[in-house]
Protein backbone atom coordinates (compact mmCIF):
# COMPACT_ATOMS: atom_id res chain seq x y z
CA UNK A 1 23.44 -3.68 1.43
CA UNK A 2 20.24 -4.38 -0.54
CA UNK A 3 22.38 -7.62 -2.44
CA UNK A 4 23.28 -8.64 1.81
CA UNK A 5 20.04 -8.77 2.71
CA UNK A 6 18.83 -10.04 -0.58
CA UNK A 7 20.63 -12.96 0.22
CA UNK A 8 19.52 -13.72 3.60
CA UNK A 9 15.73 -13.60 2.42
CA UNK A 10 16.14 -15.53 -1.04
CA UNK A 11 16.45 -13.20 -3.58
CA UNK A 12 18.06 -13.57 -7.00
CA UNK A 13 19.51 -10.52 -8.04
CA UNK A 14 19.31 -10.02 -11.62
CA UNK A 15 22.11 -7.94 -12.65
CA UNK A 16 25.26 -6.14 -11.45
CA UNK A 17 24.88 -2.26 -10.56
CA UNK A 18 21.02 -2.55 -9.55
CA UNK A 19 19.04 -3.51 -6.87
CA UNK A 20 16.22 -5.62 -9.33
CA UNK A 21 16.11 -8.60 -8.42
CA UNK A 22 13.48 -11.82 -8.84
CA UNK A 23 11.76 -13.17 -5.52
CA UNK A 24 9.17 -15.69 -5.26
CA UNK A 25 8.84 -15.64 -8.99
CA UNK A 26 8.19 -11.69 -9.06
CA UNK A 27 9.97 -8.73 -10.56
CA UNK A 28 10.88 -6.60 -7.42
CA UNK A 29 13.67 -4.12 -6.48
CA UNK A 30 15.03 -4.25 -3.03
CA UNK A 31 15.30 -0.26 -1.56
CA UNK A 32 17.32 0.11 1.89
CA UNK A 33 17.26 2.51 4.51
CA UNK A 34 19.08 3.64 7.82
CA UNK A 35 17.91 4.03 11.54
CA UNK A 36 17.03 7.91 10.79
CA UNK A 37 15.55 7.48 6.99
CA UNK A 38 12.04 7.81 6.70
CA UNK A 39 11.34 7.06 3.27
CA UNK A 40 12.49 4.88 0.22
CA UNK A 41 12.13 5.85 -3.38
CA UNK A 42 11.53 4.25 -6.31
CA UNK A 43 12.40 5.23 -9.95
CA UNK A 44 9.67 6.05 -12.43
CA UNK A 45 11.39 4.25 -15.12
CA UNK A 46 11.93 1.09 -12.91
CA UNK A 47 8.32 1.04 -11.45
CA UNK A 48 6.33 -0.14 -14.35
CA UNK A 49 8.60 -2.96 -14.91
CA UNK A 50 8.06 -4.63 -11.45
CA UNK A 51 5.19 -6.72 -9.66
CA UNK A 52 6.75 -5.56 -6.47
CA UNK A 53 9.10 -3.32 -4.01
CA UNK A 54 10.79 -5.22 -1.20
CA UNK A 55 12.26 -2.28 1.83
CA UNK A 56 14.13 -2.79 4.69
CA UNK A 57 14.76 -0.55 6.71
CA UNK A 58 17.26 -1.03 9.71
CA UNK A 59 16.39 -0.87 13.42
CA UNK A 60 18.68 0.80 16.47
CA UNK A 61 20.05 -2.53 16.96
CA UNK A 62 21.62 -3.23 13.57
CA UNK A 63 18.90 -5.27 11.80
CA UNK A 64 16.91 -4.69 8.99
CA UNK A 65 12.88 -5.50 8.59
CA UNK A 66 12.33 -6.25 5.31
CA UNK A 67 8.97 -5.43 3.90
CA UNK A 68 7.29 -6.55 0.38
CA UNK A 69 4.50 -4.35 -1.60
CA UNK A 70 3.03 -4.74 -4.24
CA UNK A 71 4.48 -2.23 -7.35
CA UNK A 72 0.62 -1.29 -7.75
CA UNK A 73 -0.35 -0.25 -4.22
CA UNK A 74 3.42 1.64 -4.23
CA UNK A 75 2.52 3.32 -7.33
CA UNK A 76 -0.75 4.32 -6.07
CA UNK A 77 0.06 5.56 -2.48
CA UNK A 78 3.54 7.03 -3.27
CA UNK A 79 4.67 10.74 -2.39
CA UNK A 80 6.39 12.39 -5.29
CA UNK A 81 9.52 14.57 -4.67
CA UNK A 82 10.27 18.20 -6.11
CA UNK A 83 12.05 16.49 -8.80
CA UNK A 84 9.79 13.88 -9.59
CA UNK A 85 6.92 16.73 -10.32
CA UNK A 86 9.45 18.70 -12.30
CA UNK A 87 10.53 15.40 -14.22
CA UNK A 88 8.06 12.72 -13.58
CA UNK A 89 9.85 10.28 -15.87
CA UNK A 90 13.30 10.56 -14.28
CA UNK A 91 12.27 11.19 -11.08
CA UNK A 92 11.73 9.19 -7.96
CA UNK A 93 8.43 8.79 -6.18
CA UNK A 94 8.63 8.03 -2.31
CA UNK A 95 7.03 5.87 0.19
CA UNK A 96 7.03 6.65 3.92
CA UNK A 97 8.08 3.59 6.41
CA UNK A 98 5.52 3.72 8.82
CA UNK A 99 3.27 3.59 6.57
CA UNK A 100 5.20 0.46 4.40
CA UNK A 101 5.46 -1.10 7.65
CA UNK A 102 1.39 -1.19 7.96
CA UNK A 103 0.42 -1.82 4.24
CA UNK A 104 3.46 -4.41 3.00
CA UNK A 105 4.01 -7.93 4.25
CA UNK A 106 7.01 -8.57 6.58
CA UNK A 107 9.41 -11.02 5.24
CA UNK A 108 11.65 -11.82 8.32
CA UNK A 109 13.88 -9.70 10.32
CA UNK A 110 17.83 -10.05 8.62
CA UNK A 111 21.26 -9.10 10.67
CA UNK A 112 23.87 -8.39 8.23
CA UNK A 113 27.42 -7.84 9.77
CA UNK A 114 29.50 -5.56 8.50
């Protein structure tokens, strides 16, 4: 989904089996989400490598909101799983959508169809 929607919004993806990709210049990964997911998580190992995280998260009626942040501010505010604390450099650290929604920078609003 995240290479879909990557489209739609002008992302380059920048190679097969991940969601990294370049937009607007900027290392970012692009993170997805259903209706009933709260959160998105990021790997420790990926994290220091981007300049930003780009979510979208999809609404009741089938489209997504995709959101930008910077990889600082998601590193900063992030909640860290069980895992993560038990193995913080495997690990993934999560970020909640309400609270994406009120710190990143909308980017549209994308319908994919399946």
């Amino acid at each position: 989904m995240a290479q879909k929607i990557g489209l739609v919004i002008g992302v380059k993806m920048i190679r097969r089996g991940s969601n990294e990709s370049s937009f607007k210049g900027k290392h970012t990964v692009i993170e997805c989400a259903n209706v009933k997911t709260t959160s998105v998580g990021v790997s420790y190992r990926m994290l220091p490598r981007l300049d930003s995280v780009i979510t979208a998260f999809r609404r009741t009626d089938g489209e997504f909101d995709p959101f930008s942040l910077s990889a600082t501010s998601y590193a900063q505010h992030m909640i860290n799983t069980p895992a993560a604390k038990a193995h913080r450099k495997t690990g993934s650290a999560l970020w909640v959508k309400s609270y994406l929604k009120s710190r990143g920078e909308q980017i549209g609003t994308v319908r994919i169809d399946e």
